[in-house]
C-alpha atoms as a PDB file:
ATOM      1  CA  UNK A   1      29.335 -17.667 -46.976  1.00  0.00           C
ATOM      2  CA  UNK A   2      32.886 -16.883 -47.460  1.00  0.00           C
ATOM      3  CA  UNK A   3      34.991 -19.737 -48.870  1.00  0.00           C
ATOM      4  CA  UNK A   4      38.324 -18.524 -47.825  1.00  0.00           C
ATOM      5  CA  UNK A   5      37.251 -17.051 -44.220  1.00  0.00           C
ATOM      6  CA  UNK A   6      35.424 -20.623 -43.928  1.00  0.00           C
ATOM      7  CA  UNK A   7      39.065 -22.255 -45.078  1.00  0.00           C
ATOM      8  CA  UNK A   8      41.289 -20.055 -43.216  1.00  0.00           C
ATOM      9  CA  UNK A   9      39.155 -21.470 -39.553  1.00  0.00           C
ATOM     10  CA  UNK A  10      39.482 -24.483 -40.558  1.00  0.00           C
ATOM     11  CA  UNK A  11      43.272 -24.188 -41.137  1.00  0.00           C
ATOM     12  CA  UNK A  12      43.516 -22.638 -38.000  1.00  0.00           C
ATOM     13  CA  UNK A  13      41.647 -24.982 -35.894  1.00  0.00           C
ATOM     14  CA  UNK A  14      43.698 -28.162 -37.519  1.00  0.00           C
ATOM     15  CA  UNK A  15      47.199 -26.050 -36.568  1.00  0.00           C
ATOM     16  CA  UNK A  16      45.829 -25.613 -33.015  1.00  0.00           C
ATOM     17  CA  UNK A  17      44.550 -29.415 -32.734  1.00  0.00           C
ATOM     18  CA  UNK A  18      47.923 -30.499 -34.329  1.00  0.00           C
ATOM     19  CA  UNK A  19      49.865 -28.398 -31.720  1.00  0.00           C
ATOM     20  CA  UNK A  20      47.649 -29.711 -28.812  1.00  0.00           C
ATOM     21  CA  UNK A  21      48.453 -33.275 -29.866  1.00  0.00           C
ATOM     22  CA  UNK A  22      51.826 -32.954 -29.817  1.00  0.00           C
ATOM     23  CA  UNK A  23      52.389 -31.125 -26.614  1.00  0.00           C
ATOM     24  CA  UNK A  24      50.521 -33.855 -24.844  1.00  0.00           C
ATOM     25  CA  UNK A  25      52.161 -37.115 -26.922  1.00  0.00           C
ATOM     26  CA  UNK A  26      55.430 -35.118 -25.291  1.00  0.00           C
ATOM     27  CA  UNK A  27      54.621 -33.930 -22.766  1.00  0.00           C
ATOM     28  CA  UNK A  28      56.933 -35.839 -20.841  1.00  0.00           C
ATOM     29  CA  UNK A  29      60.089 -34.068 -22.755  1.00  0.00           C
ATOM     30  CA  UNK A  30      58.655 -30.597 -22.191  1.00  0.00           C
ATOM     31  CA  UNK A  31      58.023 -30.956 -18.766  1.00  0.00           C
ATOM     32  CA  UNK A  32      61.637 -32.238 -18.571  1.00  0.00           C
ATOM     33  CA  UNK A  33      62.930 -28.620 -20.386  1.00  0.00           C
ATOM     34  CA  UNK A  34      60.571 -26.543 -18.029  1.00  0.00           C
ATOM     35  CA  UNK A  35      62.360 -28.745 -14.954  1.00  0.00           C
ATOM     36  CA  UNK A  36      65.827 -27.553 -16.733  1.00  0.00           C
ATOM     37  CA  UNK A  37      65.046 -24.426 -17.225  1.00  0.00           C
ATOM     38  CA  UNK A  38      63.894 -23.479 -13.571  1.00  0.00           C
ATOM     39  CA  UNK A  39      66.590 -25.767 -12.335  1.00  0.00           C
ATOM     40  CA  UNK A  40      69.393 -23.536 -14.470  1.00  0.00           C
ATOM     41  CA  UNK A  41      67.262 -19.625 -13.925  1.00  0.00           C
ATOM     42  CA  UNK A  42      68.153 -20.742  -9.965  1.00  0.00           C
ATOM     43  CA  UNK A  43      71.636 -22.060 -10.082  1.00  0.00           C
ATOM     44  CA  UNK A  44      72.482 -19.052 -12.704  1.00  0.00           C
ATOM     45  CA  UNK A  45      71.240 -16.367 -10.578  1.00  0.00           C
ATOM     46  CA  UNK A  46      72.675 -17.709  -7.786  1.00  0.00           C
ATOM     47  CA  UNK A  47      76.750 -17.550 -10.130  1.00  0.00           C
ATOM     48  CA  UNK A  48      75.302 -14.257 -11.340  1.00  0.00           C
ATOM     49  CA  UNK A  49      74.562 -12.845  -8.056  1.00  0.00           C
ATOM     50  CA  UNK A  50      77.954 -14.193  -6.541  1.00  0.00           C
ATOM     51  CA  UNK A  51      79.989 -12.417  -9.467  1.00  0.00           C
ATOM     52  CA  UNK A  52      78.167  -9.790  -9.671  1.00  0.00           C
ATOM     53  CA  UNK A  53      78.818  -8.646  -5.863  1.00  0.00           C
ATOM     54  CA  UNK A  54      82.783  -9.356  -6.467  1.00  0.00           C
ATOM     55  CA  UNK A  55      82.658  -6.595  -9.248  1.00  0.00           C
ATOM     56  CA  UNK A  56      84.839  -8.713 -11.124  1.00  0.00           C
ATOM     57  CA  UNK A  57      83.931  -8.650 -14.865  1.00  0.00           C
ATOM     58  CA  UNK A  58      85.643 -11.580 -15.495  1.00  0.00           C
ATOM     59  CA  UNK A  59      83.779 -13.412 -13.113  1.00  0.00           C
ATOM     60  CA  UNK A  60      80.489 -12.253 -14.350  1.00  0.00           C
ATOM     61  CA  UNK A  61      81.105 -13.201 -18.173  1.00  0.00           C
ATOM     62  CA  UNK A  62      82.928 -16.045 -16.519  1.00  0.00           C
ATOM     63  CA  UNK A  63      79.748 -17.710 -14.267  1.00  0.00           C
ATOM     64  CA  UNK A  64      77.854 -16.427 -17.129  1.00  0.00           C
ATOM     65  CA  UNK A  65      79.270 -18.551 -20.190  1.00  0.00           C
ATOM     66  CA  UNK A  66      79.490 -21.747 -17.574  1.00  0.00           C
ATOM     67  CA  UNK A  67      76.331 -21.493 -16.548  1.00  0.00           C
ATOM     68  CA  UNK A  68      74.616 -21.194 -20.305  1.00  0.00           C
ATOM     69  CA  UNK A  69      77.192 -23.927 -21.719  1.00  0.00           C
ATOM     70  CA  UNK A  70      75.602 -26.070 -18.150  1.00  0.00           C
ATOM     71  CA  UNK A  71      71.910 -25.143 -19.254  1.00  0.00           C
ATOM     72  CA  UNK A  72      72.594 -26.225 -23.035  1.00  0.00           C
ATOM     73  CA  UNK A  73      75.071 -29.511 -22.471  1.00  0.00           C
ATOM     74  CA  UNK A  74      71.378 -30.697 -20.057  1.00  0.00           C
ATOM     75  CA  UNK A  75      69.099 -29.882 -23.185  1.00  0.00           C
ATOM     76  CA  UNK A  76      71.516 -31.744 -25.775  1.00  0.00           C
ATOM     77  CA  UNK A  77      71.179 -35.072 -23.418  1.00  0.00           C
ATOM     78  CA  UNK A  78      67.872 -34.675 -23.166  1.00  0.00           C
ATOM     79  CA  UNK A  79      66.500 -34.121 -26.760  1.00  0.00           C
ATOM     80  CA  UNK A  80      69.543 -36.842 -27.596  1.00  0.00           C
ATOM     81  CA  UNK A  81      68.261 -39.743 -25.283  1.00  0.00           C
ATOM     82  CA  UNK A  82      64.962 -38.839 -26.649  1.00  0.00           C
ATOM     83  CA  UNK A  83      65.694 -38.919 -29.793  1.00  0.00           C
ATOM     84  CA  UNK A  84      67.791 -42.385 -29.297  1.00  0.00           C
ATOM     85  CA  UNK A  85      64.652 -43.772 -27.863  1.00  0.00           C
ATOM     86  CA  UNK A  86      62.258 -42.900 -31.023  1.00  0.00           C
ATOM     87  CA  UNK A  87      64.767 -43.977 -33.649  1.00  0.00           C
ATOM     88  CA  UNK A  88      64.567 -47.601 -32.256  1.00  0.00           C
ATOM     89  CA  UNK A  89      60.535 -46.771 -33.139  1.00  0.00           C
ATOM     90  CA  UNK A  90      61.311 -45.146 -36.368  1.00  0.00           C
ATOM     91  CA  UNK A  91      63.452 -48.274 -37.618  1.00  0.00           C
ATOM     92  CA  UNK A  92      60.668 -50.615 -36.703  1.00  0.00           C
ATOM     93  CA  UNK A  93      57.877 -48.470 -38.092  1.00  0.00           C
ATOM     94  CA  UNK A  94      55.941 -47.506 -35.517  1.00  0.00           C
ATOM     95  CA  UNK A  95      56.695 -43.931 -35.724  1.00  0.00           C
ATOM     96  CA  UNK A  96      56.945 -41.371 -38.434  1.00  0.00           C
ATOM     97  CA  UNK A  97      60.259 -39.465 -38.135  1.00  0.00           C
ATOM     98  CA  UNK A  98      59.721 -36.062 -37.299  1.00  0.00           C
ATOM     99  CA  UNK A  99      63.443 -34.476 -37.630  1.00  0.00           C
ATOM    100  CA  UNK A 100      61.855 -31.217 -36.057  1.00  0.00           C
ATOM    101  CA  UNK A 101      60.624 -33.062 -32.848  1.00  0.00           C
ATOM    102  CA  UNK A 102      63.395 -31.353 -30.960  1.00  0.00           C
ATOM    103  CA  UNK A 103      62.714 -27.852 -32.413  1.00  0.00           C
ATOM    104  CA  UNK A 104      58.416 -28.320 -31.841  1.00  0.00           C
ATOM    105  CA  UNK A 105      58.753 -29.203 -28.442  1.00  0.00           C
ATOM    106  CA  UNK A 106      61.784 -26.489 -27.219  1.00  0.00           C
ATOM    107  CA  UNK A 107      59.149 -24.219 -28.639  1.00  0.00           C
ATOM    108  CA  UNK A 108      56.663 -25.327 -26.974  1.00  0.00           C
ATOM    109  CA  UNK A 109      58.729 -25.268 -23.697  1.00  0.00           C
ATOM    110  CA  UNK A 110      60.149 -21.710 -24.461  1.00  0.00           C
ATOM    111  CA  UNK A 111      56.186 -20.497 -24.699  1.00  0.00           C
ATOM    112  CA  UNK A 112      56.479 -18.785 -21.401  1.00  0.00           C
ATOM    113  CA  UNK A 113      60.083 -17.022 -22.467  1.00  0.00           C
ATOM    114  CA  UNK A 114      58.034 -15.916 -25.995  1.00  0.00           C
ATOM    115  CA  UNK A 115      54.911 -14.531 -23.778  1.00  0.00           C
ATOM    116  CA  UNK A 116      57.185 -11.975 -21.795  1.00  0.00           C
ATOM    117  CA  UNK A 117      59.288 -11.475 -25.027  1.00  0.00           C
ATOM    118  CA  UNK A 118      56.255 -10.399 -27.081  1.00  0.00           C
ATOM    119  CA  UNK A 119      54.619  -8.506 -24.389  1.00  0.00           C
ATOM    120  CA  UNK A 120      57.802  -6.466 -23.743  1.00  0.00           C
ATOM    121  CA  UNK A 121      58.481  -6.022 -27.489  1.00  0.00           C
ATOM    122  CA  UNK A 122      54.767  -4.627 -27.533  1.00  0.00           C
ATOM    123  CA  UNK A 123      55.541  -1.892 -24.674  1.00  0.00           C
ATOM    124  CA  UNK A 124      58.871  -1.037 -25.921  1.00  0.00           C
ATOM    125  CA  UNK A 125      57.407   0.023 -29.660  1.00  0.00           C
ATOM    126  CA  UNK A 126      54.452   2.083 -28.040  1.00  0.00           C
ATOM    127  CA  UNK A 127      56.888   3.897 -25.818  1.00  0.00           C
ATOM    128  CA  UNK A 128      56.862   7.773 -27.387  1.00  0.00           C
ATOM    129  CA  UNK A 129      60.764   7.974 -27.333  1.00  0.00           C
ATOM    130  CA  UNK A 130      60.195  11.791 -27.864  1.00  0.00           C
ATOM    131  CA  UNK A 131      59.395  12.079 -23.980  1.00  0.00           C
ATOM    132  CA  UNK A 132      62.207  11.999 -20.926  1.00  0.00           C
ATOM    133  CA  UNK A 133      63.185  12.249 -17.587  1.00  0.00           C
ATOM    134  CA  UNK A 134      65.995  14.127 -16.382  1.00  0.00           C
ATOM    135  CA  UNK A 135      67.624  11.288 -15.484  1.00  0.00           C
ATOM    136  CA  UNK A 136      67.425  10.228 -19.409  1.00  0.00           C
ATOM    137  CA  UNK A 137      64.234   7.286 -18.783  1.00  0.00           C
ATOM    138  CA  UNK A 138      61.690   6.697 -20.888  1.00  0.00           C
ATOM    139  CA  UNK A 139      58.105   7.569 -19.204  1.00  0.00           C
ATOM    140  CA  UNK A 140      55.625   7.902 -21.371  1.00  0.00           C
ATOM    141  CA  UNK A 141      53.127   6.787 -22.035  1.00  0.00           C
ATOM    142  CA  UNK A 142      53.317   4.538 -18.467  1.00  0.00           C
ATOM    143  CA  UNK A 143      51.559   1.558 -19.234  1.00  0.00           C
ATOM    144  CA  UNK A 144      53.985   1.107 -22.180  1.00  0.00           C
ATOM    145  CA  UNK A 145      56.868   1.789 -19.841  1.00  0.00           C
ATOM    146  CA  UNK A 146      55.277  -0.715 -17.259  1.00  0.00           C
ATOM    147  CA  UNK A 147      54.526  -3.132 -19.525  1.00  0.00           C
ATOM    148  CA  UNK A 148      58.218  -3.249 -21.019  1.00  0.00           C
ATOM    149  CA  UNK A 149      59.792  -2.709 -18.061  1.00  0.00           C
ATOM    150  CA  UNK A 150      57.708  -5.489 -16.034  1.00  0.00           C
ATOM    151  CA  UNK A 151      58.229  -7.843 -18.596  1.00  0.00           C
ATOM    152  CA  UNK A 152      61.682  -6.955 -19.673  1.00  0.00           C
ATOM    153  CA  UNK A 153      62.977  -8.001 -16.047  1.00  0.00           C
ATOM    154  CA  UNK A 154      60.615 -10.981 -15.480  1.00  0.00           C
ATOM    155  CA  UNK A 155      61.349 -12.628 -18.636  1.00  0.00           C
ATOM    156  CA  UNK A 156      65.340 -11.589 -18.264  1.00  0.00           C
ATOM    157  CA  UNK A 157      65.298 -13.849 -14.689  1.00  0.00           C
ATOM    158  CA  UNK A 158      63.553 -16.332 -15.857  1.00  0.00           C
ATOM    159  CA  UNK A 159      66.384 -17.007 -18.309  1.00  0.00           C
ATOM    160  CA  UNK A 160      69.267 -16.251 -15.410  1.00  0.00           C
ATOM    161  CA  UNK A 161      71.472 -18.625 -16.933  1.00  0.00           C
ATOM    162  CA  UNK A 162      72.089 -16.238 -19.617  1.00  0.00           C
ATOM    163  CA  UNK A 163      71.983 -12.808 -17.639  1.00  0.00           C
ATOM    164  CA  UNK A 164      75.654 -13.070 -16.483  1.00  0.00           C
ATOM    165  CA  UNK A 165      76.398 -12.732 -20.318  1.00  0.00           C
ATOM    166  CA  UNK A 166      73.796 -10.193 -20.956  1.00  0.00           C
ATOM    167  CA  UNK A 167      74.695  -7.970 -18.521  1.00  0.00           C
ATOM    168  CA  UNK A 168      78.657  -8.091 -19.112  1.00  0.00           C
ATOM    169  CA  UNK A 169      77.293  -7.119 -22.967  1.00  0.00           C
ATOM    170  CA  UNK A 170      75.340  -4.334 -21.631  1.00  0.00           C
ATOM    171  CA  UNK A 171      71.982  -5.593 -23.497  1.00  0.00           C
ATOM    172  CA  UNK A 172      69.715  -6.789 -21.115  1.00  0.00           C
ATOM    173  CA  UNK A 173      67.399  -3.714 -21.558  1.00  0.00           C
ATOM    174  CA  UNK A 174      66.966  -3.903 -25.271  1.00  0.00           C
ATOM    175  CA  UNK A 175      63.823  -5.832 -25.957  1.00  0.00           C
ATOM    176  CA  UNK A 176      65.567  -8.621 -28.638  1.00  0.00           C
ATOM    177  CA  UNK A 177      67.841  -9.750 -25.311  1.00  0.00           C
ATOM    178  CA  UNK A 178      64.516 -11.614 -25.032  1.00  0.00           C
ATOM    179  CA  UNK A 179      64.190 -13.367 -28.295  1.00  0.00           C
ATOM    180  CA  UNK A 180      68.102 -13.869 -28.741  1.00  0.00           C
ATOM    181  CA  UNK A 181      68.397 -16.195 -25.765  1.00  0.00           C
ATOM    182  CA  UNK A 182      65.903 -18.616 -27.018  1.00  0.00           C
ATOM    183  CA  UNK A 183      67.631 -18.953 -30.205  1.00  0.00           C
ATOM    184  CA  UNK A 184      70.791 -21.366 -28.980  1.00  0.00           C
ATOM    185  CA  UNK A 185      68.012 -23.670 -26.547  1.00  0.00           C
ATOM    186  CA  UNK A 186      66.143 -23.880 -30.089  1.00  0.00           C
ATOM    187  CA  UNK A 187      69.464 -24.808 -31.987  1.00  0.00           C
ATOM    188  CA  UNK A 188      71.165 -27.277 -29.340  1.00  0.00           C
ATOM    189  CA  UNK A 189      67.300 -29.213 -29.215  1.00  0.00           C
ATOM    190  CA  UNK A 190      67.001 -29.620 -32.783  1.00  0.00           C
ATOM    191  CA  UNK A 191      70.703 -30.611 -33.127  1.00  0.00           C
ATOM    192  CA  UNK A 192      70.717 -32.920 -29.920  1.00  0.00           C
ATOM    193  CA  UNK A 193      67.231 -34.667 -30.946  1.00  0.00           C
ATOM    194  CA  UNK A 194      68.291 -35.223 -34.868  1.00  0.00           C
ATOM    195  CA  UNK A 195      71.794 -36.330 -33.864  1.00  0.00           C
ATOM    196  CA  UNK A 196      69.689 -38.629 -31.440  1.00  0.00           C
ATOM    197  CA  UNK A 197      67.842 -40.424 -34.110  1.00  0.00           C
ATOM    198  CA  UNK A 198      71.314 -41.586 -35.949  1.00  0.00           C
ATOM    199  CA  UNK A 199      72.935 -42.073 -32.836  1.00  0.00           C
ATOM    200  CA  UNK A 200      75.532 -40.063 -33.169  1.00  0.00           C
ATOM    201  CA  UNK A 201      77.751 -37.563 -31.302  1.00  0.00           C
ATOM    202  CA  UNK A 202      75.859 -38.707 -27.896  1.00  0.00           C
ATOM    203  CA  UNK A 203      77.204 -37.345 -24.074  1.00  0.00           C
ATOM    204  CA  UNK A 204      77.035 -39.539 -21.108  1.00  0.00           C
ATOM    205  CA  UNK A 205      75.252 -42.304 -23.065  1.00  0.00           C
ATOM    206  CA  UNK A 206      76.242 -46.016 -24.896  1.00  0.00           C
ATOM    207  CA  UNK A 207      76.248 -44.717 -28.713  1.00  0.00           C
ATOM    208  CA  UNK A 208      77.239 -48.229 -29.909  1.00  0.00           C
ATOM    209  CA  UNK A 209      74.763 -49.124 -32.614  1.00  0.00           C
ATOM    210  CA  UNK A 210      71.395 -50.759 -31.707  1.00  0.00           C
END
């Protein structure tokens, strides 16, 4: 029997039962940054769409910044409040403090976003580059095309508080548009949460000590 094939499953299966437990001991919080998400992809698109009809640039980048700052101002309560509520735990011992809670669970949140972000990096590096249209498109081989192309778009509206910026950048076709916007939802969680559990720096909330 191999040893470190026998170790490595076991590794594997303890990461997986780790991550399982903690999406469902939060699953309250993640459900509540899926809700803000959707909530934001509608009211982003519908800024987007508005500017974008105008032709007015600086409506576009405009709708576009308000709308992200609108999406990440929701997350930073959330993972705040949250964050608030376990440090009253934390001081009394009942919880361990996990300064990354914020980070874990955007993560966990922002699978969907990494699903189409992966899958579209996937089709854009098996796309032969080599072969053209005439109108200048990449078409070859197809499903590679498809597959970045599908993906590219889905996983571009599902983040539609961010497209008013991406498109005023031009870089909503290159395949790390994708993985860029999840960056700042990562950031403002794992600020918002961690400033949560020393009370500080809170929005809308009573930050008088407890």
């Amino acid at each position: 029997m191999d040893i470190n094939s026998t170790d490595g499953n076991l590794k594997r299966k303890n990461f997986l039962a780790r991550a399982l437990g903690f999406c469902g001991k939060n699953s309250d919080l993640i459900v509540k940054m899926l809700v803000h998400q959707f909530g934001l992809t509608v009211f982003g698109y519908l800024l987007y769409s508005a500017a974008n009809v105008s032709g007015n640039g600086a409506l576009v980048i405009g709708f576009g910044i308000f709308s992200a700052v609108f999406y990440l101002v929701l997350l930073y309560v959330l993972t705040w409040e949250n964050g608030l509520k376990d440090k009253v735990r934390i001081d009394s011992g009942r919880v361990k403090k996990d300064s990354l809670k914020g980070v874990k669970a955007c993560l966990a949140a922002s699978l969907p976003n990494l699903i189409f972000a992966v899958l579209a990096l996937i089709g854009y590096l098996c796309i032969d580059k080599g072969v053209l249209s005439a109108e200048g498109a990449y078409t070859s081989p197809a499903w590679a095309v498809n597959l970045f192309g599908i993906c590219q778009i889905v996983g571009a509206y599902l983040n539609s508080m961010y497209i008013g910026i991406g498109d005023y950048l031009g870089i909503l076709q290159y395949p790390f548009y994708l993985f860029v916007i999840i960056v700042p939802t990562m950031v403002v969680c794992g600020v918002g949460y961690w400033l949560g559990t020393k009370n500080k720096y809170g929005l809308f909330s009573d930050t008088r000590k407890r």
